[in-house]
Protein backbone atom coordinates (compact mmCIF):
# COMPACT_ATOMS: atom_id res chain seq x y z
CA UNK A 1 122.72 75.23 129.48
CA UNK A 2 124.43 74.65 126.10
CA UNK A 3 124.08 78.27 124.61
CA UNK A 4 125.40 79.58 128.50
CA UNK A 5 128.65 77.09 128.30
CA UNK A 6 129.29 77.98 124.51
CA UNK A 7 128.72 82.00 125.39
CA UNK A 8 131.26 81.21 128.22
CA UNK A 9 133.97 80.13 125.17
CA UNK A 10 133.52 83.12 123.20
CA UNK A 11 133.64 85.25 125.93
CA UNK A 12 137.18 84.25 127.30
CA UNK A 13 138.07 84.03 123.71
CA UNK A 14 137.93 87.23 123.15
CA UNK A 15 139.47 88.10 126.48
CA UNK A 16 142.79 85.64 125.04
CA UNK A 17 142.60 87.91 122.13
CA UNK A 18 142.93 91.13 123.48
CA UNK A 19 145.47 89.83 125.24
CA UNK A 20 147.49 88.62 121.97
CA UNK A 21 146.59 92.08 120.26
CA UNK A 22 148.80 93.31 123.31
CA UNK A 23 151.64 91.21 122.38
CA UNK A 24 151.85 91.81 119.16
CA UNK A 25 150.77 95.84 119.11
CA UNK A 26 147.64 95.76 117.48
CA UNK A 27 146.25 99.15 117.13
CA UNK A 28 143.32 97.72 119.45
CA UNK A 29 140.50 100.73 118.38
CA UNK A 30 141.18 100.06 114.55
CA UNK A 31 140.42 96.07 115.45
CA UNK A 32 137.90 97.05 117.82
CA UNK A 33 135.83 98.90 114.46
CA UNK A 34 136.66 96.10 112.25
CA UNK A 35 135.04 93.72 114.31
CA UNK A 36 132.07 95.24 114.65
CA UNK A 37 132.00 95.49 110.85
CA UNK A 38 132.85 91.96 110.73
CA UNK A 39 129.97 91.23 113.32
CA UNK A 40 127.56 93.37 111.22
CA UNK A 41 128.17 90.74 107.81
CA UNK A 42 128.34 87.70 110.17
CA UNK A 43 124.89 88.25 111.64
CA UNK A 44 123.78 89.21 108.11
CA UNK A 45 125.07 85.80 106.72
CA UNK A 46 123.92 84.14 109.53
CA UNK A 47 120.37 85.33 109.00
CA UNK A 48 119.65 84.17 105.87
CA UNK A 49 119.53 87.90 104.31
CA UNK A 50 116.38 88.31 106.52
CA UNK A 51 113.72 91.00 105.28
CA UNK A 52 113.91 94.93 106.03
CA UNK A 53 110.46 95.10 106.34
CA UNK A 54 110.12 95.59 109.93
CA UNK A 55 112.68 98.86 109.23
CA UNK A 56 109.54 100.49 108.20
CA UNK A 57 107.47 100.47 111.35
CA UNK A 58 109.99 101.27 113.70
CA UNK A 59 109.40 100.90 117.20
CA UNK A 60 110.77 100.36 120.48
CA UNK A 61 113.27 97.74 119.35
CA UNK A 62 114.77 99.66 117.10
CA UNK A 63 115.40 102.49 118.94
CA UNK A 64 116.96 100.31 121.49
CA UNK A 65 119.11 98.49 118.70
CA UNK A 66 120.46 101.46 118.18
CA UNK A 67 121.14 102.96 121.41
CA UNK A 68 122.71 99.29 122.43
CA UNK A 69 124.85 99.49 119.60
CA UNK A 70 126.31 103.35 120.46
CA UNK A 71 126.74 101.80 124.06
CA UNK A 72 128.32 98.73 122.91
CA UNK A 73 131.22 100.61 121.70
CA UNK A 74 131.91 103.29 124.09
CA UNK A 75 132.06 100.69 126.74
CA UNK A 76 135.12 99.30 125.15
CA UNK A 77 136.56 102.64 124.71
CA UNK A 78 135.53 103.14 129.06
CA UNK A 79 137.36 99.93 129.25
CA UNK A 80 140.24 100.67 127.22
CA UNK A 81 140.59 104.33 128.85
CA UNK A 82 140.44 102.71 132.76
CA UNK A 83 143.35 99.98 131.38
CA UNK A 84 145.20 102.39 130.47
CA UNK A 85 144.69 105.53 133.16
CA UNK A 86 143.77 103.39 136.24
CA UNK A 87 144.89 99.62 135.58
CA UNK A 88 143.75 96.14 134.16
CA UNK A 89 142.35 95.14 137.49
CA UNK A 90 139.88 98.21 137.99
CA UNK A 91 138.60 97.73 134.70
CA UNK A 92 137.61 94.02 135.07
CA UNK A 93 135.79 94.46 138.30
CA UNK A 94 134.24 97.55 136.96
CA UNK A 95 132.49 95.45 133.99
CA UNK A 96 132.16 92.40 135.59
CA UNK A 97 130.73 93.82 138.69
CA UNK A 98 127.79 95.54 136.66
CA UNK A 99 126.32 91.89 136.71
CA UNK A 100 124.59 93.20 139.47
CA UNK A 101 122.78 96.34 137.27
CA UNK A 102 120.84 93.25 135.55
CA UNK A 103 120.35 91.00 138.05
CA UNK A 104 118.46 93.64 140.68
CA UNK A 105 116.51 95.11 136.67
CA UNK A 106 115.17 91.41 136.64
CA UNK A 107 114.41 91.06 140.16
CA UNK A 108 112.98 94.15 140.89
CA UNK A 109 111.55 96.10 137.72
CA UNK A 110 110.70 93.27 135.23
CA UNK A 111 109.81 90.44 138.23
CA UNK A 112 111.03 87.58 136.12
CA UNK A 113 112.15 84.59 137.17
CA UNK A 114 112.59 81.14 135.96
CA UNK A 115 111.62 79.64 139.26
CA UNK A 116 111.10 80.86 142.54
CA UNK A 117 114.54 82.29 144.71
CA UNK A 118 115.35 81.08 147.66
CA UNK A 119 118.17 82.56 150.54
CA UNK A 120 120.65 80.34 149.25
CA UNK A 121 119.98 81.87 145.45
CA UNK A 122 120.49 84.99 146.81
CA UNK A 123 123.76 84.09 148.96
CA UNK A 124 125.17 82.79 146.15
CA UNK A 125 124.66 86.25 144.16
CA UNK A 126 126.33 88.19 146.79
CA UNK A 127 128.68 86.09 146.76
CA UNK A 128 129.59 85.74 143.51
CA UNK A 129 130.15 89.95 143.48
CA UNK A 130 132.64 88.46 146.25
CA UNK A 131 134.17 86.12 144.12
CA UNK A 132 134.81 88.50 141.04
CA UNK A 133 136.45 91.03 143.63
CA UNK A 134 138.87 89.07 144.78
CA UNK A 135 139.42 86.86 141.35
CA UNK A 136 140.10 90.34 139.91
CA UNK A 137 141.08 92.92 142.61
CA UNK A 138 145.08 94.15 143.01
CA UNK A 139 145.74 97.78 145.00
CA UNK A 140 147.10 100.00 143.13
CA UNK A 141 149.07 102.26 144.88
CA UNK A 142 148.28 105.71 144.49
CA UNK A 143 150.88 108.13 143.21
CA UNK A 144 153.00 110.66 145.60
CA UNK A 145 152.10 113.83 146.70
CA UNK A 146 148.77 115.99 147.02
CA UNK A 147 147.96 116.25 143.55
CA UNK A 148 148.81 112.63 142.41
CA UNK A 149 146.42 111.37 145.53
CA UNK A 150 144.00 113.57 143.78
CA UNK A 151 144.51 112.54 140.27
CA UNK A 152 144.36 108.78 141.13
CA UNK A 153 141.12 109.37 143.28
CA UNK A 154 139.35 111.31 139.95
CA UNK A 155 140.43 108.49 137.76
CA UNK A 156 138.26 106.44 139.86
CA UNK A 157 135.63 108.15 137.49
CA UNK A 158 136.53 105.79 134.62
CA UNK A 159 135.69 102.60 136.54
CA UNK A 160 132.70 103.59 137.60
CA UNK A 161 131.61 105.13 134.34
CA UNK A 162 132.75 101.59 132.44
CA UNK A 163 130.56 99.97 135.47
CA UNK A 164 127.51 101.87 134.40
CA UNK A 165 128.09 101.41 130.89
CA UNK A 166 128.80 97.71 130.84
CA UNK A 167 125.26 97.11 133.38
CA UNK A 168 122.86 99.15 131.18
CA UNK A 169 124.12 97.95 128.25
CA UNK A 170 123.53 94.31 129.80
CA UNK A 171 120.23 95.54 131.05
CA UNK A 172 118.65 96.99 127.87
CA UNK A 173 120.17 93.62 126.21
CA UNK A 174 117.81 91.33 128.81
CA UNK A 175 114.83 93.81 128.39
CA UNK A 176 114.76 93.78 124.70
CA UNK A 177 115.03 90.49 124.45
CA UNK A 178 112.47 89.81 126.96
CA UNK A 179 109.84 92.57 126.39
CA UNK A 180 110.91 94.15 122.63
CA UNK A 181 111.56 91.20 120.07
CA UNK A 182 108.31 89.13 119.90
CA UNK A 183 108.30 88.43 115.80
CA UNK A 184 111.35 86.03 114.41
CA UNK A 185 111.59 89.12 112.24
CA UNK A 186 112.72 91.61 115.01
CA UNK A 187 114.48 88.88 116.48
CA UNK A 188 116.75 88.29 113.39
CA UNK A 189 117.00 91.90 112.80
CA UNK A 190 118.17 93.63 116.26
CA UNK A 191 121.79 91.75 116.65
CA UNK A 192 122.71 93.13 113.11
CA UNK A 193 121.13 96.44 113.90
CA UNK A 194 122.77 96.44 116.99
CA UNK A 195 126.83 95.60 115.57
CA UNK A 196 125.81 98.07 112.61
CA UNK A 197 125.50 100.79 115.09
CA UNK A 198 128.17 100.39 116.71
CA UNK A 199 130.03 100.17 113.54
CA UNK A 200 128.90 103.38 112.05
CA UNK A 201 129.79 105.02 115.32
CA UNK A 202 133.25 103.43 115.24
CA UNK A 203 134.00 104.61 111.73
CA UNK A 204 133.24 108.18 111.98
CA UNK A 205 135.48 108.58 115.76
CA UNK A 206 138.04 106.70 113.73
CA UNK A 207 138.19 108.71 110.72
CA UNK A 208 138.45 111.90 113.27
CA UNK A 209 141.36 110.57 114.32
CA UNK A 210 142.77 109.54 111.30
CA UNK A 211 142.01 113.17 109.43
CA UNK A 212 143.63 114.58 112.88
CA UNK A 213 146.35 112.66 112.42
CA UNK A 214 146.14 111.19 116.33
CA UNK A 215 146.74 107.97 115.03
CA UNK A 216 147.79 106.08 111.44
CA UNK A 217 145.85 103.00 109.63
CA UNK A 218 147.71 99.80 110.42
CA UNK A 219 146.55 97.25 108.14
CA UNK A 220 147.42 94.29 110.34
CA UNK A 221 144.16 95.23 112.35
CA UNK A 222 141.80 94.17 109.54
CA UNK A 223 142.89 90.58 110.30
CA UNK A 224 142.74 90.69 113.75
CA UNK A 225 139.57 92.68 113.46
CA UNK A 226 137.91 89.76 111.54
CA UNK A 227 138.84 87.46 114.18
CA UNK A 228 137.78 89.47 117.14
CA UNK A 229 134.52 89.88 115.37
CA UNK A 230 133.45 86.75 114.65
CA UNK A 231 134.17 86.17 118.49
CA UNK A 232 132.45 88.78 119.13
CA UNK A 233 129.36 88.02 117.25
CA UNK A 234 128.32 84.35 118.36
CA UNK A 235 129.19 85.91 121.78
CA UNK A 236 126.37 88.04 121.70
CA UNK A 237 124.07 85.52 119.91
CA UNK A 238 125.05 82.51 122.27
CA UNK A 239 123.97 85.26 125.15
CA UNK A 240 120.70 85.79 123.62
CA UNK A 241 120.13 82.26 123.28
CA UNK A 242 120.74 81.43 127.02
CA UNK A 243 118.23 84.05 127.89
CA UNK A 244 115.73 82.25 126.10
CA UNK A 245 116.29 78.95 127.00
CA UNK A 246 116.15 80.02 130.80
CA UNK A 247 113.07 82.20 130.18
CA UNK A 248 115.07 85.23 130.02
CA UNK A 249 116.03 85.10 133.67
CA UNK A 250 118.80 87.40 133.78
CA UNK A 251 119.10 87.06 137.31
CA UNK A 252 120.18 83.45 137.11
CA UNK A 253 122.28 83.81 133.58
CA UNK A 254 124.51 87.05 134.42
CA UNK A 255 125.60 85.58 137.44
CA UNK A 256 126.86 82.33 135.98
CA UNK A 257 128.20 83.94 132.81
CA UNK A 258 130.10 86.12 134.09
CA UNK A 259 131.80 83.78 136.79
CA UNK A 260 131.94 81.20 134.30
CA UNK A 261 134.09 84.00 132.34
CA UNK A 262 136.25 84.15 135.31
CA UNK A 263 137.13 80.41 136.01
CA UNK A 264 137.81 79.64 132.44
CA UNK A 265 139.79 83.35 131.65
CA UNK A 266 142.29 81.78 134.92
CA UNK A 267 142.25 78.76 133.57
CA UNK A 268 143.43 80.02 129.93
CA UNK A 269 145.65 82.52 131.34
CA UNK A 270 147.75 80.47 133.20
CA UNK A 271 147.78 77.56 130.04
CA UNK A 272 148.35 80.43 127.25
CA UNK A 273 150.29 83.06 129.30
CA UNK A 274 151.59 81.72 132.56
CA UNK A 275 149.51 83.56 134.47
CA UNK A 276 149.54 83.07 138.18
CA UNK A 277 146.78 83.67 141.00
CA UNK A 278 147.76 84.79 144.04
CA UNK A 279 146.14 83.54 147.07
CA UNK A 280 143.68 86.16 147.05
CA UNK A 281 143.02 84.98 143.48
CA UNK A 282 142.45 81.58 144.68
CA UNK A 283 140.23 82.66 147.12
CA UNK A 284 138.25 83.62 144.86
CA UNK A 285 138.25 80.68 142.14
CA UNK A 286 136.86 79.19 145.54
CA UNK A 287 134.51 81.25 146.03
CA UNK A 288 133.10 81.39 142.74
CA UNK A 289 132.91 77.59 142.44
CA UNK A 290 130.62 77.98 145.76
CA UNK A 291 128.60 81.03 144.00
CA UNK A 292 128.08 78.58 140.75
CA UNK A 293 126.56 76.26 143.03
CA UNK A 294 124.17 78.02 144.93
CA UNK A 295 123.16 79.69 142.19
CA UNK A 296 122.39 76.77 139.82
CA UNK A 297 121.43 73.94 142.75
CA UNK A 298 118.15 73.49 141.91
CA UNK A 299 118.86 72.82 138.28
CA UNK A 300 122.01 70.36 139.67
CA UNK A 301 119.40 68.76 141.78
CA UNK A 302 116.27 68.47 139.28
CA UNK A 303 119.46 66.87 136.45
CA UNK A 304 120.03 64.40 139.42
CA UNK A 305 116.87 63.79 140.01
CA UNK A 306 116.11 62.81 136.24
């Protein structure tokens, strides 16, 4: 439960950052391949240097290192692209609402569970897609006339597309750690793999736009970079960990990550930023409290019983 409640930090952490890269006009794609640079020598560090060896054989788990790492990075861009075309609130439901891509993968296709489900397991799953909704939802009025009705109903594309991303990517993550990394080696190996990736990819779409001259190097994104990437890294490697220590159950870790995420990301904004929840907000605070709950009673009930 430790490696769920510290993933939890980093996560909102990096949400608070974003937020400050706003404020102070951080060129956020510049960060955004800084980080993953930074993530790529943090995971190296924190490895001890581990050995290449298992480079040489290849496999499975490399190819999804790889592919993880291409779609690590283009779901930030989906993200970034339905902030700005669509609005803040489509984006968050559309990534935290691919909890479910995961969850029904673990159920259904890899059948792996910690312990048994029961109706009030599965209430609490539904209902903590209900809680995220309203936590996260705002209309967005559509713009006037024929064609803007049409142009706001095809921009729907970009939620949905960040939605797919954002669940695979979460889905390959559970599979390869449940099915693809059985030797410490591999283990220590595919989160550095993975960050490199995604840092290759990042450099080369950033030096297009550079040599295009779309955008210009900022240098005050190397420091904000740095810090977004270390974030970003024991993020990732706190996630891992609580798949482990819950036998990989993604079905029971997604849920409560991601609403976790929520309640502390309210919390923060309204400490840090003055953010306030409407009442449909607070419904949904509510209602994820509930979700937690049903989700995690028989662990709150086997701690009690101790």
């Amino acid at each position: 439960m430790l490696a769920l409640l510290i993933y939890v930090l980093f996560s909102s952490a990096i949400v608070f950052t974003f937020k400050y890269f706003g404020q102070f006009r951080i060129p956020t794609f510049q960060a955004l391949v800084v980080n993953y640079l930074t993530c790529t020598l943090v995971g190296w560090l924190m490895s001890g240097s581990p050995s290449l060896a298992p480079l040489k054989t290849g496999g499975a788990w490399l190819v999804a290192a790889v592919v993880l790492g291409a779609l690590f990075i283009a779901t930030f861009y989906l993200v970034a692209l339905t902030t700005q075309r669509v609005s803040v609130s489509a984006a968050a439901v559309a990534t935290k609402m691919s909890l479910v891509i995961p969850v029904a993968f673990n159920l259904v296709v890899l059948r792996q569970a910690q312990r048994p489900y029961t109706a009030l397991n599965y209430v609490g799953m539904v209902l903590a897609v209900v809680a995220i909704i309203l936590t996260v939802w705002k209309p967005v009025p559509a713009p006037a006339g024929s064609r803007g009705a049409q142009a706001a109903r095809s921009a729907w594309l970009l939620p949905v597309l960040a939605f797919l991303a954002s669940g695979s990517g979460d889905t390959l993550l559970n599979y390869a750690s449940s099915r693809l990394l059985p030797m410490p080696a591999h283990q220590a190996l595919f989160p550095i793999l993975l960050f490199g990736t995604a840092a290759v990819v990042g450099l080369f779409v950033l030096a297009g736009r550079l040599f295009a001259h779309v955008e210009t190097m900022q240098w005050r994104s190397l420091p904000a970079g740095i810090v977004l990437g270390i974030l970003n890294f024991y993020s990732v490697y706190f996630l891992i960990r609580a798949l482990g220590a819950f036998g990989n159950d993604g079905a029971f870790v997604y849920p409560l990550a991601n609403i976790g995420t929520i309640l502390l990301g309210a919390l923060g904004g309204y400490v840090l930023f003055r953010e306030r929840l409407g009442r449909t907000g607070q419904l949904g605070l509510m209602a994820a409290l509930v979700a937690l709950l049903l989700l995690s009673y028989q662990e709150v009930l086997a701690a009690a019983g101790a």
